[in-house]
Protein backbone atom coordinates (compact mmCIF):
# COMPACT_ATOMS: atom_id res chain seq x y z
CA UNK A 1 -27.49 -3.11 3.92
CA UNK A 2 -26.28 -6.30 5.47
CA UNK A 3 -25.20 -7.09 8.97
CA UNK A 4 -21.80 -6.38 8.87
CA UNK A 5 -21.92 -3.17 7.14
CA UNK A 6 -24.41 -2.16 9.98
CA UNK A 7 -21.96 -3.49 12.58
CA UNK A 8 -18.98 -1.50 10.67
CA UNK A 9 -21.53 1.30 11.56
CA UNK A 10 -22.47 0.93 14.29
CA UNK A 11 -18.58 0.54 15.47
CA UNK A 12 -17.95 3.76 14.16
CA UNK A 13 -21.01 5.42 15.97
CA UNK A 14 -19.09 3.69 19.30
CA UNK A 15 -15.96 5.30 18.75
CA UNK A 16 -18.01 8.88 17.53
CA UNK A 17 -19.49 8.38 21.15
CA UNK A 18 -16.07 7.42 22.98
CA UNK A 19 -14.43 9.95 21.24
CA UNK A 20 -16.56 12.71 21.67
CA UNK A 21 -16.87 12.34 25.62
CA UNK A 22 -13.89 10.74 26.33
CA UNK A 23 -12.36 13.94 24.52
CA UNK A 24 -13.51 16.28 26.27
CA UNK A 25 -12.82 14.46 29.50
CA UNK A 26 -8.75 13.78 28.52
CA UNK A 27 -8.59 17.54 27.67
CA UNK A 28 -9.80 18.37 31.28
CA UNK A 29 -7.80 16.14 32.80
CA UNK A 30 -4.69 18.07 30.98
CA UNK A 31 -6.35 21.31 31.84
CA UNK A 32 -5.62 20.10 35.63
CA UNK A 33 -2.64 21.66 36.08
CA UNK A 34 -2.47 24.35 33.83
CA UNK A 35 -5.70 26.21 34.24
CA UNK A 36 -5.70 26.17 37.93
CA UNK A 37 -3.68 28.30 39.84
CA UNK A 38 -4.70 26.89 43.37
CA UNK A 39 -5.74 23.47 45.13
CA UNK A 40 -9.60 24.91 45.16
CA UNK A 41 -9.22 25.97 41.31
CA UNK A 42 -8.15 22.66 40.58
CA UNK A 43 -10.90 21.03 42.57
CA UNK A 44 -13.36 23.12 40.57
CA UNK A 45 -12.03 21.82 37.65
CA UNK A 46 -11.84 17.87 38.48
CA UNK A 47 -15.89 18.06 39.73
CA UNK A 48 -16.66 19.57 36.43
CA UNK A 49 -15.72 15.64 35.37
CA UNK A 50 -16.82 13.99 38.56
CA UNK A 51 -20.30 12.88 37.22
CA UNK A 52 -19.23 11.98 33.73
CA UNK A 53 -15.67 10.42 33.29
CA UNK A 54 -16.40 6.92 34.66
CA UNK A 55 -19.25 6.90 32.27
CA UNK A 56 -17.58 7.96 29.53
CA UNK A 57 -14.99 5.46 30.22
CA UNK A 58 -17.24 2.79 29.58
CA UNK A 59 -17.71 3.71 25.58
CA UNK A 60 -14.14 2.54 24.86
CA UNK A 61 -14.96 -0.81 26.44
CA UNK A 62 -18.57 -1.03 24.92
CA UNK A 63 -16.66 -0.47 21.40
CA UNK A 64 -14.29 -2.64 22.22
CA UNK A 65 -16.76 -5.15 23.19
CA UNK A 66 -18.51 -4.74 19.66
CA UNK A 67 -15.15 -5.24 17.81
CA UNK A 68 -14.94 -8.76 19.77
CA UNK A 69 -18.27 -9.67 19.38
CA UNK A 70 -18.98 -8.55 15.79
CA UNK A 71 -15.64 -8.72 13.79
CA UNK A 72 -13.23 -11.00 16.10
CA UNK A 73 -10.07 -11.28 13.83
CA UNK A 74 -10.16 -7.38 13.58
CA UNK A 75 -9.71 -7.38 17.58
CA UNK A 76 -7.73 -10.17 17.49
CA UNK A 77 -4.93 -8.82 15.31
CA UNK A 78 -5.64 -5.04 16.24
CA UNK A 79 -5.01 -6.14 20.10
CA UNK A 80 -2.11 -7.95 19.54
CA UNK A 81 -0.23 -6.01 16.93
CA UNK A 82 -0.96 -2.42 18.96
CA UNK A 83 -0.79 -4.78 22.40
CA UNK A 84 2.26 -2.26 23.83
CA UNK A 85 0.25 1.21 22.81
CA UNK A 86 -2.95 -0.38 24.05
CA UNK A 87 -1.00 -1.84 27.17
CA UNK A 88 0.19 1.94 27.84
CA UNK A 89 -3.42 3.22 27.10
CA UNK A 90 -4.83 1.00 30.28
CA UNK A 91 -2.22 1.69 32.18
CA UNK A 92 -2.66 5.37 31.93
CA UNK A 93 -6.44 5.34 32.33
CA UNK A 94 -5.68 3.06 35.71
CA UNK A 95 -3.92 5.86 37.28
CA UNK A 96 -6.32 7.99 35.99
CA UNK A 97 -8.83 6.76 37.99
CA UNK A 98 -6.73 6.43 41.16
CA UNK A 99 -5.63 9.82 41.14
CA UNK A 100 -9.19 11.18 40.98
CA UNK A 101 -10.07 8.94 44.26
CA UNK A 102 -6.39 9.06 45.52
CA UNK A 103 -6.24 12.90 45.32
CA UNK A 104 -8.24 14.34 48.29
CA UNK A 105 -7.34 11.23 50.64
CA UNK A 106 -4.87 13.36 52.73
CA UNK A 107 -5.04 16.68 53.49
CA UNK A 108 -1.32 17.29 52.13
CA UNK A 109 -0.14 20.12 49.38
CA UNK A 110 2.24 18.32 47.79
CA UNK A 111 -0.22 14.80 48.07
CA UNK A 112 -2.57 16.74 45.89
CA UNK A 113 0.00 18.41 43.55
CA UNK A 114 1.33 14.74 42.90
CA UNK A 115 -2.17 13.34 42.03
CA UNK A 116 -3.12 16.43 39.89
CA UNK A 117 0.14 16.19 37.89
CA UNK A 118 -0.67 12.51 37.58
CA UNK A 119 -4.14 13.56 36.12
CA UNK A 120 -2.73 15.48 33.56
CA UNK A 121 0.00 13.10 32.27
CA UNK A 122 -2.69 10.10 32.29
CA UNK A 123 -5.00 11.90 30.17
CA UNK A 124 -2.28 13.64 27.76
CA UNK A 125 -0.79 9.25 27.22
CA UNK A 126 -4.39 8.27 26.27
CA UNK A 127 -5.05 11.24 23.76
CA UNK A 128 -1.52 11.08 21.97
CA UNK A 129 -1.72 7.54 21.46
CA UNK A 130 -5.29 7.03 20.15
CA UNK A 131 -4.37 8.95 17.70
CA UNK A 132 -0.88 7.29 16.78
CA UNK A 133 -3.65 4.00 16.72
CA UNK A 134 -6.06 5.40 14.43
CA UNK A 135 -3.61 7.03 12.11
CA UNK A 136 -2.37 3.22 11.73
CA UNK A 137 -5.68 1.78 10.97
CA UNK A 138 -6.06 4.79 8.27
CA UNK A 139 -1.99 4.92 6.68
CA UNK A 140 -1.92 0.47 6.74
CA UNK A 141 0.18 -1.50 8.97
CA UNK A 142 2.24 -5.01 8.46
CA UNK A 143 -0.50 -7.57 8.18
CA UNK A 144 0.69 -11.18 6.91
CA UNK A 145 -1.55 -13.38 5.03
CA UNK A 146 -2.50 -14.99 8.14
CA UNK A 147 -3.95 -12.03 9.62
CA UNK A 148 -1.46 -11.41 12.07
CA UNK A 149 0.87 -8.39 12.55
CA UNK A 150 4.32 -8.88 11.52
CA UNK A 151 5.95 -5.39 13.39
CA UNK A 152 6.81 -4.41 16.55
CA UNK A 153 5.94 -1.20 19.01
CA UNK A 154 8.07 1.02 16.96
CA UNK A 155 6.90 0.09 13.09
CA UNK A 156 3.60 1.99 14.56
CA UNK A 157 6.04 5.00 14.88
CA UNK A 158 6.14 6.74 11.92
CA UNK A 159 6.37 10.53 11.51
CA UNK A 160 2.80 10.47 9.99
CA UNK A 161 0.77 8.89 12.80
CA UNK A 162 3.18 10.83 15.31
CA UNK A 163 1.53 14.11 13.99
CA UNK A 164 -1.74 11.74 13.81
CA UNK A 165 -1.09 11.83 18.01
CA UNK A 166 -0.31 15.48 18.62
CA UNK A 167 -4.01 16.11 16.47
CA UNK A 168 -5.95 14.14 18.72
CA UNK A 169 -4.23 15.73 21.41
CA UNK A 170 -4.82 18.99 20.57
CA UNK A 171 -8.08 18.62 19.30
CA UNK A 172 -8.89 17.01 23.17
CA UNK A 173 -7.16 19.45 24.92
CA UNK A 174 -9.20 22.35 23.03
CA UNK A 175 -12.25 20.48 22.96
CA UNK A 176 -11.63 19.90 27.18
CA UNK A 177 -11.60 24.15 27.30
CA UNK A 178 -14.26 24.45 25.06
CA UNK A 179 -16.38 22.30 28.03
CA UNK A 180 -14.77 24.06 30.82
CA UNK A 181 -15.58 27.24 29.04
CA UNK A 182 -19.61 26.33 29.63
CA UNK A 183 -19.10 23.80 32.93
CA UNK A 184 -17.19 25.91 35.64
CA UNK A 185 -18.22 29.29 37.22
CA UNK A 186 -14.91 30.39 38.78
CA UNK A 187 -13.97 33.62 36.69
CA UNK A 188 -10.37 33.12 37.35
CA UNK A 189 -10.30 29.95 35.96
CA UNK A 190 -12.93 31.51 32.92
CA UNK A 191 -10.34 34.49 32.01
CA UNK A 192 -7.49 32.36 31.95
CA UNK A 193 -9.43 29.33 29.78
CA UNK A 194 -10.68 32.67 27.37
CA UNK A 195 -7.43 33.72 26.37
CA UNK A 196 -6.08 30.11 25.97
CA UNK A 197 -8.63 28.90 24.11
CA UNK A 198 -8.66 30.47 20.85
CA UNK A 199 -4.83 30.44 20.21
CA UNK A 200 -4.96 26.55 21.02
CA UNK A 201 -7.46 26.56 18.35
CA UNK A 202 -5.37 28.28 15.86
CA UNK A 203 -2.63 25.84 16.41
CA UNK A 204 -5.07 23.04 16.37
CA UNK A 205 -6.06 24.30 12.60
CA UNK A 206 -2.77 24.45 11.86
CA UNK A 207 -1.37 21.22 12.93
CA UNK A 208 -4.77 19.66 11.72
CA UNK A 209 -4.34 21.19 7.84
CA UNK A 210 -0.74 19.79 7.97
CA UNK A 211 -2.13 16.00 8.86
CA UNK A 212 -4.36 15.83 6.48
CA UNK A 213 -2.96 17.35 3.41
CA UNK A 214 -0.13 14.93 4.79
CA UNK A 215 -2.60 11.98 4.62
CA UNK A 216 -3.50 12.48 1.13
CA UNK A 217 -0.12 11.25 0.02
CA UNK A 218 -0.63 8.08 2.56
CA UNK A 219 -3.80 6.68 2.76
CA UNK A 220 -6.89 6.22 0.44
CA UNK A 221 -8.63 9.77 1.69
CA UNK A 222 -8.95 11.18 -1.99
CA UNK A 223 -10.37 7.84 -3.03
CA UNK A 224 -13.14 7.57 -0.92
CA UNK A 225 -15.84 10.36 -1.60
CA UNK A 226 -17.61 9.79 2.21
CA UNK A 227 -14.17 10.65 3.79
CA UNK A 228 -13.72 13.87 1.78
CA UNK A 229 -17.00 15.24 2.32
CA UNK A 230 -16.63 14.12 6.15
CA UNK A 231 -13.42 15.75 6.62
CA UNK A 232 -14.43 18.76 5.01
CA UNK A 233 -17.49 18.99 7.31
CA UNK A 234 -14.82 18.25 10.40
CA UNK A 235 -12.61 21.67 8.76
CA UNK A 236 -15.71 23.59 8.44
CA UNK A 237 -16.81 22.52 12.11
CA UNK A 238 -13.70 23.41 13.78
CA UNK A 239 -12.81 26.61 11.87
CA UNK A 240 -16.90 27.33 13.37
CA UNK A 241 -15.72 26.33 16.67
CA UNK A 242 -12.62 28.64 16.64
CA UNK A 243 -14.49 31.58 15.87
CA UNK A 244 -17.10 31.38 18.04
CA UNK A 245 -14.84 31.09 20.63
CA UNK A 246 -13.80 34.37 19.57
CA UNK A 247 -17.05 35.70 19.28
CA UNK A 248 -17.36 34.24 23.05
CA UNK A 249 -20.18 32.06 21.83
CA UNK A 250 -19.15 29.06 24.09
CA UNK A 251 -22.16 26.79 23.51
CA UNK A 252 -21.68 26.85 19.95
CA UNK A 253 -18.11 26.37 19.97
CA UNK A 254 -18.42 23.22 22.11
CA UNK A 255 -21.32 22.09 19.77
CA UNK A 256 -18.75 22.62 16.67
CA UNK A 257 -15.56 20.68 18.18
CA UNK A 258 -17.92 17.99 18.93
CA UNK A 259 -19.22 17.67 15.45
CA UNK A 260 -15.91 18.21 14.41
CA UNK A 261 -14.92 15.28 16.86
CA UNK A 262 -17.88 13.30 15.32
CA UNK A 263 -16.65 13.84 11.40
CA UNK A 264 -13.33 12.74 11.64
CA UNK A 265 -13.97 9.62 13.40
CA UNK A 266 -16.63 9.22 10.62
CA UNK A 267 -13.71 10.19 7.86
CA UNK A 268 -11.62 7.89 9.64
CA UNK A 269 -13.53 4.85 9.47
CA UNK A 270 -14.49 5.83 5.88
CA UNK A 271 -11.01 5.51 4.66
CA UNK A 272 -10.84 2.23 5.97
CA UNK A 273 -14.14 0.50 4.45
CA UNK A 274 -15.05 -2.38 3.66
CA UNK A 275 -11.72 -2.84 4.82
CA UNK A 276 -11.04 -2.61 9.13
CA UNK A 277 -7.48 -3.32 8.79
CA UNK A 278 -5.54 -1.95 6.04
CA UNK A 279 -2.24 -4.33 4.88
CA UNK A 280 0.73 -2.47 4.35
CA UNK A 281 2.09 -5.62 2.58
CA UNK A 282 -0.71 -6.76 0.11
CA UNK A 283 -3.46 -4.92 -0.07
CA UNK A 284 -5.25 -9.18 -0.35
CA UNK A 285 -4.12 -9.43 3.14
CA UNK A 286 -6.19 -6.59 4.39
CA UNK A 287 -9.06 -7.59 7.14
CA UNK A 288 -12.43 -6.83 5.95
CA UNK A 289 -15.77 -6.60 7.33
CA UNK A 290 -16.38 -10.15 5.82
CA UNK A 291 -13.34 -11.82 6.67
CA UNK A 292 -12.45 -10.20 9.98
CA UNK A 293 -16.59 -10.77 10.82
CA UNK A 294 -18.46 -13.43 13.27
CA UNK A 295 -20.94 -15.73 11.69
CA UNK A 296 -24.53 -14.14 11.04
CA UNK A 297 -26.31 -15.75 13.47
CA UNK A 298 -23.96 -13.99 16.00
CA UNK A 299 -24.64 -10.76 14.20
CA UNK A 300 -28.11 -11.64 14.19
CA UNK A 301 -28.26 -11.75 17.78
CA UNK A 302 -26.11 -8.85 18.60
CA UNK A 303 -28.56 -6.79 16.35
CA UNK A 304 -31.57 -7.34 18.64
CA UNK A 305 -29.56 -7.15 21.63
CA UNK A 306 -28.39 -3.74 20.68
CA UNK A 307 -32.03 -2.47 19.73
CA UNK A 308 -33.13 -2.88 22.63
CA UNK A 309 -29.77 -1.46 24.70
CA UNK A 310 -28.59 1.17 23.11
CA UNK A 311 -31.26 3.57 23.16
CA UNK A 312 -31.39 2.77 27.38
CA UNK A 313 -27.73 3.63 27.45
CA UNK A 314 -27.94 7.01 25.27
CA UNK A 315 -31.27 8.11 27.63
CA UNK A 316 -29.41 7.56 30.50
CA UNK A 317 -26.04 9.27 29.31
CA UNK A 318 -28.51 12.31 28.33
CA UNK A 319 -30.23 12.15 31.75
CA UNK A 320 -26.87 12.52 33.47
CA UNK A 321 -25.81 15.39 31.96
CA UNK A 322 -29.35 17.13 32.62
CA UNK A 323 -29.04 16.36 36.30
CA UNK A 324 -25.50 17.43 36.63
CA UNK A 325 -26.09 20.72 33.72
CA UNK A 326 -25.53 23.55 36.34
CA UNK A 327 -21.57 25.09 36.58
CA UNK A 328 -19.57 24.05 39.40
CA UNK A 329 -18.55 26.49 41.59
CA UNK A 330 -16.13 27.03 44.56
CA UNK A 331 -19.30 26.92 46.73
CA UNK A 332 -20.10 23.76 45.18
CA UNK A 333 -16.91 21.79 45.71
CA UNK A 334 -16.83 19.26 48.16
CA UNK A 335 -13.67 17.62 49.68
């Protein structure tokens, strides 16, 4: 294995991480102002976060970081061709973060129902439209023999990375009540998030069967034997996931959407190698991991650097979650 395949790897484990928290964290954030009934339920709900979303925040940039770093044109033309989507991703995740701060700053009703709706429309943006960006990087999109993107905002709006969009977003919003389900103590939030739950996952299924038979006809996922035993492990994980929510078996279910989570990132990026960008024009102008890639010296480098980081960064993300394990309760909550 040479250093670009590892960094195509290691990439992917980024985004498996991003994904996987971040996910959960969007589908809370949605979860705002439907599961709660009252300004205290919806507190309960927001501190279930409180230690974690920050943190989790900082995956997308770490993996966006790598991209730079490791394969440059592939951020270069990924950040300018998606710049509007992207632009609406920050955006989002800015007031995001303000309404979680801005929220309790004045003891007002409708102050608090303003920030909470916020919450719920800034996480819903982010978890539509990573998917509408990764069902791009899977289907192909215009890329010109100089590497750059020859479309606009609404050639990444097709009807097949649409439905890519309302997947991730249902697959967050589950997986954000499949954490609730084992973070929050409140039984009227619990009886309302157990009756939810499993008929969100049967859409989920649904809408999820429908994407991916649908991507068999455009993209390379029958070609690529990694992808089809990935994706299969992602069906298996989240029909698991489903039915243990049934069987009220909440640990497990959250387990299984994360694995889930984890499988079709990895199916995902599968599709794509050794390519990172796919060319919907010529499949020669497609980025790969040896054009789009920095020199090996710089790969060199990055290698060691990330040897000796990454396994800091993962204790630490573990230790946080220890520390903050127990369910937050109204007694808890803290304005």
């Amino acid at each position: 294995m040479d250093l670009n395949i590892l960094w195509f790897l290691l990439v992917t484990v980024l985004f498996i991480g991003f994904f996987f928290l971040e996910g959960f964290d969007y589908g809370v954030g949605m979860l705002v102002p439907i599961a709660a009934k009252s300004d205290l339920e919806r507190r309960v709900i927001i501190n279930s976060i409180g230690p974690f979303w920050d943190g989790n925040e900082v995956w997308m940039i770490t993996a966006g970081g790598a991209m730079f770093a490791a394969f440059p044109h592939w951020y270069a033309t990924l950040f300018s061709g998606f710049y509007l989507a992207l632009f609406a991703i920050l955006l989002a995740l800015i007031i995001r973060g303000v309404s979680f701060e801005f929220r309790s700053k004045v003891e007002s009703v409708k102050w608090r129902k303003f920030w909470d709706g916020a919450i719920g429309v800034s996480s819903f943006l982010p978890a539509l439209l990573w998917g509408v960006a990764v069902a791009n990087l899977i289907a192909g999109t215009p890329i010109g023999a100089d590497m750059e993107y020859t479309g606009n905002f609404f050639t990444l709006l097709t009807p097949f990375t649409l439905l890519g969009g309302v997947v991730t977003f249902l697959l967050f919003l589950y997986h954000g009540a499949a954490f609730l389900l084992i973070k929050v103590g409140e039984e009227s939030i619990l009886k309302r998030l157990k009756g939810l739950t499993v008929k969100l996952g049967i859409v989920l299924v649904v809408v999820t069967v429908a994407w991916v038979a649908y991507a068999c006809f455009v993209t390379q996922l029958l070609a690529k034997p990694v992808a089809i035993i990935a994706v299969l492990i992602a069906a298996v994980a989240l029909l698991a996931s489903v039915y243990a929510q049934y069987q009220k078996r909440y640990g497990v279910s959250f387990i299984a959407s994360s694995v889930a989570i984890a499988f079709v990132t990895v199916c995902a990026f599968a599709i794509m190698f050794p390519n990172v960008m796919i060319s919907s024009l010529d499949p020669s102008y497609s980025l790969t991991i040896y054009t789009a890639s920095s020199s090996p010296y710089t790969l060199k480098i990055m290698t060691i650097v990330a040897v000796c980081l990454v396994p800091v960064v993962l204790i630490y993300q573990i230790w946080n979650f220890w520390v903050f394990k127990k369910r937050v309760t109204r007694d808890s909550v803290e304005y």
